[in-house]
Protein backbone atom coordinates (compact mmCIF):
# COMPACT_ATOMS: atom_id res chain seq x y z
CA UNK A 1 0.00 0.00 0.00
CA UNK A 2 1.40 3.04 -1.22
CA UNK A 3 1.11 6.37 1.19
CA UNK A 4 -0.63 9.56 0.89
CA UNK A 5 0.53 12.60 1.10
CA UNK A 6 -1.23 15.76 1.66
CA UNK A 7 0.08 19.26 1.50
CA UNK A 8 -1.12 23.16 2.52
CA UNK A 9 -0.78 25.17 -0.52
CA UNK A 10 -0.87 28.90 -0.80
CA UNK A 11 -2.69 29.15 -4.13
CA UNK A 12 -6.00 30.72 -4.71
CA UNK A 13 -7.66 27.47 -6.82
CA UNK A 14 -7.31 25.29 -3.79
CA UNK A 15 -5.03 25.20 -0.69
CA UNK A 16 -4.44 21.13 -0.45
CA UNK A 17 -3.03 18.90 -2.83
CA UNK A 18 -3.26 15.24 -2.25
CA UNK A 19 -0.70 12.83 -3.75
CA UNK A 20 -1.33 9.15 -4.20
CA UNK A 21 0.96 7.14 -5.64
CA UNK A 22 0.03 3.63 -7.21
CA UNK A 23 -3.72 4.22 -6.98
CA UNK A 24 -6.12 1.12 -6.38
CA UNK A 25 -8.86 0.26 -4.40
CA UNK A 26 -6.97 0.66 -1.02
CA UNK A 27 -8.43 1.85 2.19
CA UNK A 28 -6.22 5.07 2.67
CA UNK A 29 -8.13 6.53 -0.50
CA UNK A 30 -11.21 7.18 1.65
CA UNK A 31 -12.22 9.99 3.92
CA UNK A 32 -9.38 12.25 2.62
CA UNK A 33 -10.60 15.36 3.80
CA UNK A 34 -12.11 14.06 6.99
CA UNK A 35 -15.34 16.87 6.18
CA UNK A 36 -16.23 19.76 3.37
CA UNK A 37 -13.98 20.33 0.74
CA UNK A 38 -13.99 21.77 -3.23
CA UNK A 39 -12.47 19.47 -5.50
CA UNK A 40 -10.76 21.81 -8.62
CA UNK A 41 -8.36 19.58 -10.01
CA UNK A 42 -7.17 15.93 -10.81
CA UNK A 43 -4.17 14.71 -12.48
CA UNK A 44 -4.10 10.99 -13.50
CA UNK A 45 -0.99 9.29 -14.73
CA UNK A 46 -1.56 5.97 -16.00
CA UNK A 47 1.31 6.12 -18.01
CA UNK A 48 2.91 3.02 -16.37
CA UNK A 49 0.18 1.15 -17.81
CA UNK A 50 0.46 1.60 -21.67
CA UNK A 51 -2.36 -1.22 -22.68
CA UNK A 52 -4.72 -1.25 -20.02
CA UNK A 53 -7.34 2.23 -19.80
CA UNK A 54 -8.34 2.83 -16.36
CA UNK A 55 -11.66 4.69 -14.35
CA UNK A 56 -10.90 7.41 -11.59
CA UNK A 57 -14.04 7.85 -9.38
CA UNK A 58 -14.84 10.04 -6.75
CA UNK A 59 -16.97 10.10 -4.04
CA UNK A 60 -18.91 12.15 -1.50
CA UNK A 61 -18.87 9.66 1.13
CA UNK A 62 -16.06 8.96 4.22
CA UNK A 63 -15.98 5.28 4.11
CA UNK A 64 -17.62 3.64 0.75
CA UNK A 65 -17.76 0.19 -0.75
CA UNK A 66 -15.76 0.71 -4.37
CA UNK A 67 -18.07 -1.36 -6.44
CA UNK A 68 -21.14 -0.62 -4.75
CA UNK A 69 -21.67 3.03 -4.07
CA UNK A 70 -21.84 4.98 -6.86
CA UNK A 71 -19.51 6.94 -7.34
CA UNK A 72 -20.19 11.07 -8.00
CA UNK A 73 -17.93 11.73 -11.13
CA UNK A 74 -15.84 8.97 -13.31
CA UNK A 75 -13.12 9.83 -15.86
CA UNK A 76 -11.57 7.81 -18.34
CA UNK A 77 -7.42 7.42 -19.11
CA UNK A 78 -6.26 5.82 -21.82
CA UNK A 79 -3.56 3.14 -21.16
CA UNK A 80 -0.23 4.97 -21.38
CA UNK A 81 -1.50 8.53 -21.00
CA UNK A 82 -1.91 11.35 -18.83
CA UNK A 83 -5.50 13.30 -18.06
CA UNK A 84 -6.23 16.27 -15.60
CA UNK A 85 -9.62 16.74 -14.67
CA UNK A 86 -10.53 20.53 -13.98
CA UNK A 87 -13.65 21.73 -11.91
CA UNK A 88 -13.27 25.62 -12.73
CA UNK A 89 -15.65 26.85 -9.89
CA UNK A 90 -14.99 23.64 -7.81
CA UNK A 91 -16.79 20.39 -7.27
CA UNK A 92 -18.10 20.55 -3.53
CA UNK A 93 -18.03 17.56 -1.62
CA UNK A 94 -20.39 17.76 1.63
CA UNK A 95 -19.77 14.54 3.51
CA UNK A 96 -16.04 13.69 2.58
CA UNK A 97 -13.56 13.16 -0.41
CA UNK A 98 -12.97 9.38 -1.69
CA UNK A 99 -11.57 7.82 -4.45
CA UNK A 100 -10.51 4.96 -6.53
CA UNK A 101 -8.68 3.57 -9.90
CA UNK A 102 -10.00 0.92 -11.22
CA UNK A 103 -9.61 -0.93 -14.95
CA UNK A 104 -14.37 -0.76 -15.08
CA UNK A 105 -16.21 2.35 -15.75
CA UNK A 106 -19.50 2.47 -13.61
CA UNK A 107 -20.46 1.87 -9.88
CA UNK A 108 -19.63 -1.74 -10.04
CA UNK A 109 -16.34 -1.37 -11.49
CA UNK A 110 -13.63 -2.61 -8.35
CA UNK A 111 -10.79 -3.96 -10.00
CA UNK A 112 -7.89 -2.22 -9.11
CA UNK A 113 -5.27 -1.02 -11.26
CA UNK A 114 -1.39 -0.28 -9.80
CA UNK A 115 1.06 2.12 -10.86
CA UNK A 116 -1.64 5.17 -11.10
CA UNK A 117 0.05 8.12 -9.89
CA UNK A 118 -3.39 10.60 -8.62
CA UNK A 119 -2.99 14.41 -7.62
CA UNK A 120 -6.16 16.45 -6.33
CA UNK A 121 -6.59 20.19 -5.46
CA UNK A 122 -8.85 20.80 -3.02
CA UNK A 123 -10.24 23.67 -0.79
């Protein structure tokens, strides 16, 4: 299990940045925030994995099932590439910020994918 790593920023699009490197389905990727928070910005590098296209999902919940809750936005990356996600006025998360990389798109999509490096700008 690869750590996290958070970070106070002094920018005015977001003043944490959260670093996770080889993404999956572990249990560290939940209840980031630990309450409200904006999410502005995600960078995810599935470079490392040039045949296999993976899912980033996000969710407004502190603790929840990957697979069965659904998540609250899902991006695609192409196997070998790089994609940032922008929010321009931010994408609020009441509860708590979670998240996953997985190789399905959808809610039941749980199949975790390693060498996913994931950076997200929050408030």
């Amino acid at each position: 299990m690869a750590a996290i790593t958070t970070a106070t920023m002094t920018s005015k699009i977001g003043g944490r940045m959260t670093t996770k490197i080889a993404a999956g389905v572990d249990a560290d990727q939940k209840g980031l925030i630990g309450g409200t928070s904006d999410v502005f910005m995600a960078e995810v590098d599935n470079t490392a994995n040039a045949s296999t296209d993976c899912y980033f999902k996000i969710y407004n919940v502190a603790a929840p099932t990957f697979g069965s809750n659904a998540p609250d936005f899902v991006g695609e990356v192409r196997g070998g590439a790089k994609r940032t996600f922008t929010f321009l006025k931010g994408m609020t998360f009441a509860t708590d910020l979670s998240f996953c990389v997985v190789t399905l798109g959808g809610t039941t999509g749980n199949s975790a994918l390693s060498g996913v490096n994931v950076r997200i700008i929050t408030s």
